[in-house]
PDB file of N, CA and C in Angstrom:
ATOM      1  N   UNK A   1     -32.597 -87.653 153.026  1.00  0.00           N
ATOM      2  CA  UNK A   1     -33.744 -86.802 153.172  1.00  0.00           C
ATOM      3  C   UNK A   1     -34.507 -87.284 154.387  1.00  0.00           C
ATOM      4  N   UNK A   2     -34.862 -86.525 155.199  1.00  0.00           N
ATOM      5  CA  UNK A   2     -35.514 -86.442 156.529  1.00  0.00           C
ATOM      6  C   UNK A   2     -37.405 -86.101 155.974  1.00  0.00           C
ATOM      7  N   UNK A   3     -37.964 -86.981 156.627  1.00  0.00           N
ATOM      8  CA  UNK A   3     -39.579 -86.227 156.715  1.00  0.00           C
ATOM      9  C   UNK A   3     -40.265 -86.555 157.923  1.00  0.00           C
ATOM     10  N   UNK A   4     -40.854 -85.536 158.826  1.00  0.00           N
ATOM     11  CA  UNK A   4     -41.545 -85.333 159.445  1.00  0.00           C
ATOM     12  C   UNK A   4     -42.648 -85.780 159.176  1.00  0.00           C
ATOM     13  N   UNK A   5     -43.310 -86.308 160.445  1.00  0.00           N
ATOM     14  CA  UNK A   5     -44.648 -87.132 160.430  1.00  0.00           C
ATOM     15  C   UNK A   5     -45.096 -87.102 161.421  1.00  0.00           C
ATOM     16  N   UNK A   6     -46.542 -87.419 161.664  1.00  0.00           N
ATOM     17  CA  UNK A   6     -47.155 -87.834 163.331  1.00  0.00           C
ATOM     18  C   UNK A   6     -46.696 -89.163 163.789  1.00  0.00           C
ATOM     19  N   UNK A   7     -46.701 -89.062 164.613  1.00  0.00           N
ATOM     20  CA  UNK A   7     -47.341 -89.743 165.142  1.00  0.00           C
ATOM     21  C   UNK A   7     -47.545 -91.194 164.548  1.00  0.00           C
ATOM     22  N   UNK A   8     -48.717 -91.105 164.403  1.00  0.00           N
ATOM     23  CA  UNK A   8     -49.871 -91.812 164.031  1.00  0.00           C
ATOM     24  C   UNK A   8     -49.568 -92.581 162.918  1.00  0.00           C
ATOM     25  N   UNK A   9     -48.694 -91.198 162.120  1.00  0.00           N
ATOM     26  CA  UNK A   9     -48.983 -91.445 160.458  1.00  0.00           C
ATOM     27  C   UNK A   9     -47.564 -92.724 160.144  1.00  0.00           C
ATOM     28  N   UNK A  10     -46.955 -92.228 161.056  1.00  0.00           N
ATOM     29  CA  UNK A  10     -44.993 -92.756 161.346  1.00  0.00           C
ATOM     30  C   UNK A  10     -45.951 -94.150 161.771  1.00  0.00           C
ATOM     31  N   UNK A  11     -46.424 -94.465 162.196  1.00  0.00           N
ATOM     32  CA  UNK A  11     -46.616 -96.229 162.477  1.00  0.00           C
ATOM     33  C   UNK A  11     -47.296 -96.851 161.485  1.00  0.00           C
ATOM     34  N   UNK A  12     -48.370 -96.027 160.863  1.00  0.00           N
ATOM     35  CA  UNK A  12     -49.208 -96.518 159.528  1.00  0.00           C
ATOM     36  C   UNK A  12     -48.099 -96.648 158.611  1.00  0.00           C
ATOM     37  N   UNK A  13     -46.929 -95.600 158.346  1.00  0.00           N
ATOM     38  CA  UNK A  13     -46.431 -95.972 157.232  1.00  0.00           C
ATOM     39  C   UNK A  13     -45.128 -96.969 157.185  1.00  0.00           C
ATOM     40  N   UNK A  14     -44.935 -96.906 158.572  1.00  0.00           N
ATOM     41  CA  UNK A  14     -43.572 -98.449 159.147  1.00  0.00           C
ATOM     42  C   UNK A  14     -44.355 -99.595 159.062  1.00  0.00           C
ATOM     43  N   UNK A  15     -45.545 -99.698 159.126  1.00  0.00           N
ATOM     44  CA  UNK A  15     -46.701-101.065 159.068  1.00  0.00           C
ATOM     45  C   UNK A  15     -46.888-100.988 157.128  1.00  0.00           C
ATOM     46  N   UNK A  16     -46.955 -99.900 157.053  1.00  0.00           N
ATOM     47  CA  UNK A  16     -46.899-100.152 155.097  1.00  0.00           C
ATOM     48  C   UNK A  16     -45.492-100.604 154.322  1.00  0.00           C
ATOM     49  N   UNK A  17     -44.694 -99.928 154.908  1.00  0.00           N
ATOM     50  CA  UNK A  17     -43.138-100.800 154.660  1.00  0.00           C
ATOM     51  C   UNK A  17     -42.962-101.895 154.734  1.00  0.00           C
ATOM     52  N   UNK A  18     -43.456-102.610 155.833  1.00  0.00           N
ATOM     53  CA  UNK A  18     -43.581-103.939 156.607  1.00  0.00           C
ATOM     54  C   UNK A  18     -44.406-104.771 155.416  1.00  0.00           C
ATOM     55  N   UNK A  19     -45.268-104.557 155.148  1.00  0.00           N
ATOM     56  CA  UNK A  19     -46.332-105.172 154.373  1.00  0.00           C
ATOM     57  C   UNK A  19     -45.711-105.054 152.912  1.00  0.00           C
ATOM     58  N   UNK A  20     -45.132-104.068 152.499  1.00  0.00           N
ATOM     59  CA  UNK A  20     -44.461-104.330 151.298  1.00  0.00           C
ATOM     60  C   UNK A  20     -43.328-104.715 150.915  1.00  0.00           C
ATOM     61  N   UNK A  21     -42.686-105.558 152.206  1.00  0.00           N
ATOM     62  CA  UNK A  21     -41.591-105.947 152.067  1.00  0.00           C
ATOM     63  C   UNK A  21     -40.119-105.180 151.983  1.00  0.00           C
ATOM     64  N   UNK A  22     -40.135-103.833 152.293  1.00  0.00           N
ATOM     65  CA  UNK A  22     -39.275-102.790 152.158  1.00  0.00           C
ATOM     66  C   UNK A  22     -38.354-103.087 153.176  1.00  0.00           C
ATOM     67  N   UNK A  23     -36.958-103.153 152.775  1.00  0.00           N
ATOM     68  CA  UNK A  23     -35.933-102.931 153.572  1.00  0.00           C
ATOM     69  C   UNK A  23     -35.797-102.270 154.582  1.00  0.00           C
ATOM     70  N   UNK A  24     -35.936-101.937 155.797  1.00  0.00           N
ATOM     71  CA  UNK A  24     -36.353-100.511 156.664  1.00  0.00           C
ATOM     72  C   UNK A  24     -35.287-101.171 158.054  1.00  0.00           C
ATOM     73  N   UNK A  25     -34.920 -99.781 158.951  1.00  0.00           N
ATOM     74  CA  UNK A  25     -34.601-100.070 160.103  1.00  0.00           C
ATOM     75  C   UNK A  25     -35.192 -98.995 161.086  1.00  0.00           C
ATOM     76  N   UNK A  26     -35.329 -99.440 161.597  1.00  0.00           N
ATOM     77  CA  UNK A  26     -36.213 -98.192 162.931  1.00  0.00           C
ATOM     78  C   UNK A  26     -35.090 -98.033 164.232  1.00  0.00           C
ATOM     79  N   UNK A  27     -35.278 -97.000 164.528  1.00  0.00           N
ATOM     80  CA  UNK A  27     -34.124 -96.319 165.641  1.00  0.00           C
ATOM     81  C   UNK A  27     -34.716 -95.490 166.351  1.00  0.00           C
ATOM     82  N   UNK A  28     -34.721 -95.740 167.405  1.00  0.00           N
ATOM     83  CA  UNK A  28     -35.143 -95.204 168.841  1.00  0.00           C
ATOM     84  C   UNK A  28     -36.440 -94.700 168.780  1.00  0.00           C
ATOM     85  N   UNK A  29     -37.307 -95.840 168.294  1.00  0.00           N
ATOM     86  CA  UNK A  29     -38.655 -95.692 168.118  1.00  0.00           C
ATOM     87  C   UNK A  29     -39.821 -94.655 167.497  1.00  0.00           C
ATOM     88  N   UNK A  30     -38.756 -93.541 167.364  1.00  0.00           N
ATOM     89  CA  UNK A  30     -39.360 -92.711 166.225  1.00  0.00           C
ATOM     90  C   UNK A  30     -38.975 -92.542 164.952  1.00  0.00           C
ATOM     91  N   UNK A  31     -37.631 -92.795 164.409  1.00  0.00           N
ATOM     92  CA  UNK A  31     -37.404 -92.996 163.292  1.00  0.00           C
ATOM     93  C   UNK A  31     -37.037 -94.340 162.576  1.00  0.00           C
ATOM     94  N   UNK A  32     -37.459 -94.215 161.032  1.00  0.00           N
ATOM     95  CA  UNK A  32     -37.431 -95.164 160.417  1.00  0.00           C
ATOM     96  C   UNK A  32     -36.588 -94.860 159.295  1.00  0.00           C
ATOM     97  N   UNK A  33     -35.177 -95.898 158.696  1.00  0.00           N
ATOM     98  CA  UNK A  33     -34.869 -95.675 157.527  1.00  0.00           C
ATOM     99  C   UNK A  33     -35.186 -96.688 156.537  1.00  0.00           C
ATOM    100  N   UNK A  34     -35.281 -95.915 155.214  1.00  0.00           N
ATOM    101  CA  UNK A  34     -35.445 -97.302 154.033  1.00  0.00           C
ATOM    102  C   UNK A  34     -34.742 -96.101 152.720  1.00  0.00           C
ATOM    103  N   UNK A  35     -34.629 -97.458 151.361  1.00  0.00           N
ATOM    104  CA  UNK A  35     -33.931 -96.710 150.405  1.00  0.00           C
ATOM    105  C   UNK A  35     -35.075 -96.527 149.308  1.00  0.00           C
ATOM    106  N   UNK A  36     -34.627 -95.446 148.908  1.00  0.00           N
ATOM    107  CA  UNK A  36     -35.818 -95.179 147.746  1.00  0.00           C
ATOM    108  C   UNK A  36     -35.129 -95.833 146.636  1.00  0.00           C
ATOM    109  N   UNK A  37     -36.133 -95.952 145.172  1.00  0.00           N
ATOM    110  CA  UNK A  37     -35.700 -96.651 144.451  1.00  0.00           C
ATOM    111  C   UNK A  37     -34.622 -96.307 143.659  1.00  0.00           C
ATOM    112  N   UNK A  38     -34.379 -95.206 143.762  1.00  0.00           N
ATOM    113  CA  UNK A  38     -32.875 -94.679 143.299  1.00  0.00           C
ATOM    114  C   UNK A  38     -31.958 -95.062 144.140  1.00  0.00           C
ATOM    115  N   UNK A  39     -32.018 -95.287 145.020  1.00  0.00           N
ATOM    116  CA  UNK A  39     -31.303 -95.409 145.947  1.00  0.00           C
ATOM    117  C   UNK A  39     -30.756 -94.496 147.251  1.00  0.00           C
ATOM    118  N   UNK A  40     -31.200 -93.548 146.938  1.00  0.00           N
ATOM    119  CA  UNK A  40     -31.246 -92.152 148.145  1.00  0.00           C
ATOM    120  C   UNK A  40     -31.930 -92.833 149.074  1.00  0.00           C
ATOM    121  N   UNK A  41     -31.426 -92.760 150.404  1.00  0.00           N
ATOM    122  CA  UNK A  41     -31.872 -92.880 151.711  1.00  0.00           C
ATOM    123  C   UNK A  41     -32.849 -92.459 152.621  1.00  0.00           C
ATOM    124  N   UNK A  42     -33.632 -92.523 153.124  1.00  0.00           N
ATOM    125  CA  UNK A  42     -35.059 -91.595 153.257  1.00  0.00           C
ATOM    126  C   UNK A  42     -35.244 -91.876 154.978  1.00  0.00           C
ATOM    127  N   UNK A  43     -35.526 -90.611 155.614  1.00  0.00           N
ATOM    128  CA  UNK A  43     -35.537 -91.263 157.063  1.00  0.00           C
ATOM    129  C   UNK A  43     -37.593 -90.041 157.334  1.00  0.00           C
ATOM    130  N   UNK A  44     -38.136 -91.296 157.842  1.00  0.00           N
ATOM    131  CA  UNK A  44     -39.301 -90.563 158.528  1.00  0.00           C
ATOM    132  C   UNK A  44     -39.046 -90.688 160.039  1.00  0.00           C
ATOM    133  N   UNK A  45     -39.549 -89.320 160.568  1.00  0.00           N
ATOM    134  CA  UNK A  45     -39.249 -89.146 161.866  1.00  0.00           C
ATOM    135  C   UNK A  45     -40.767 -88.669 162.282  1.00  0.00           C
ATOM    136  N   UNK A  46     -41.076 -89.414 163.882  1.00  0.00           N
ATOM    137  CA  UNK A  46     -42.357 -89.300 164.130  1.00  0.00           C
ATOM    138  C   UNK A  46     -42.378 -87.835 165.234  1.00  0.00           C
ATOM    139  N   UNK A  47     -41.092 -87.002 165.274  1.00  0.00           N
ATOM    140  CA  UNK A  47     -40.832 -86.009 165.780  1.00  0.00           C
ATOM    141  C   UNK A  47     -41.639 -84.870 165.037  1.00  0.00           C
ATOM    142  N   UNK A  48     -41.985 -83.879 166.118  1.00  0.00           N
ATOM    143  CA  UNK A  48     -42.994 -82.395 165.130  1.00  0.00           C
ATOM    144  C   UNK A  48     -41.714 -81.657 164.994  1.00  0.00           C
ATOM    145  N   UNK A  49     -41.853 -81.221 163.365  1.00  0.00           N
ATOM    146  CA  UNK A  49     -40.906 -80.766 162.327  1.00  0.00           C
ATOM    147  C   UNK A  49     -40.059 -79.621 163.738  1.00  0.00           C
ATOM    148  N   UNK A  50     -38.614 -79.469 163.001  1.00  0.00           N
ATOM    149  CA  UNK A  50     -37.646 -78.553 164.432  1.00  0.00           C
ATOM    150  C   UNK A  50     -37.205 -79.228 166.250  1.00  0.00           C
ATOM    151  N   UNK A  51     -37.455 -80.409 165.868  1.00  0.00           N
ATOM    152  CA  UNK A  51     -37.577 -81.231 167.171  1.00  0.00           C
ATOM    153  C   UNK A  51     -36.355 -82.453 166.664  1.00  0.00           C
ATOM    154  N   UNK A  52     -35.897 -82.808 167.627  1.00  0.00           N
ATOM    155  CA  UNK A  52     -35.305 -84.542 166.824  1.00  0.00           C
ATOM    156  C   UNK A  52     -34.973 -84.860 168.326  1.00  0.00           C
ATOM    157  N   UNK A  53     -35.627 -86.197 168.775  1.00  0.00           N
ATOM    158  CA  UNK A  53     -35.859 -87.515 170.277  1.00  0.00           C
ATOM    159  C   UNK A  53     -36.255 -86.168 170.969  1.00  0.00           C
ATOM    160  N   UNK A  54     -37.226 -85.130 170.781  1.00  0.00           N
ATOM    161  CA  UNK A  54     -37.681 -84.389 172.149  1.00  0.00           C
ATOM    162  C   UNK A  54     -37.139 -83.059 172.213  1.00  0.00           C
ATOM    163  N   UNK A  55     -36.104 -82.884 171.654  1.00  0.00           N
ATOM    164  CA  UNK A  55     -35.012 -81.695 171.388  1.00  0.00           C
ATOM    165  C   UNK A  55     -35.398 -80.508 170.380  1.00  0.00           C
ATOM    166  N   UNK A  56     -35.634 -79.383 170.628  1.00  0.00           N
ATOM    167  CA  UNK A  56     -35.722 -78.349 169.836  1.00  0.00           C
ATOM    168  C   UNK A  56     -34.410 -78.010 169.200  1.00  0.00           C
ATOM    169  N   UNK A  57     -34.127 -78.338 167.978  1.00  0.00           N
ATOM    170  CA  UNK A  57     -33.179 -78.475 166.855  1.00  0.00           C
ATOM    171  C   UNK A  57     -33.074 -76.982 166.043  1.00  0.00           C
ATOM    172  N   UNK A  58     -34.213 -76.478 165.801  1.00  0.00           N
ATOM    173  CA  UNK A  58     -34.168 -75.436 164.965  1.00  0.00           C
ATOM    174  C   UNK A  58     -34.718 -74.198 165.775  1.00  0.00           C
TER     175      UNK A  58
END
């Protein structure tokens, strides 16, 4: 699962990962992955939703 974020919000919540000790890897500075507690994979992207690194996707 992919979620869209600012900005802003994409560094507050890679600094809240950080702080809670969450497994995470970050890739090419806008996205971040970590596992949810089920174990499903979760990626936040600091891209505006239809975009991915700059690219109009949709």
């Amino acid at each position: 699962m992919a979620i869209s974020v600012g900005p802003e919000r994409w560094r507050a919540l890679v600094a809240r990962l950080e702080q809670a000790g969450v497994e995470h890897a970050v890739h090419s500075g806008v996205s971040v992955y970590f596992r949810a507690p089920d174990g499903a994979r979760i990626e936040l992207i600091a891209d505006p939703l239809g975009e991915m690194y700059g690219k109009q996707v949709l």
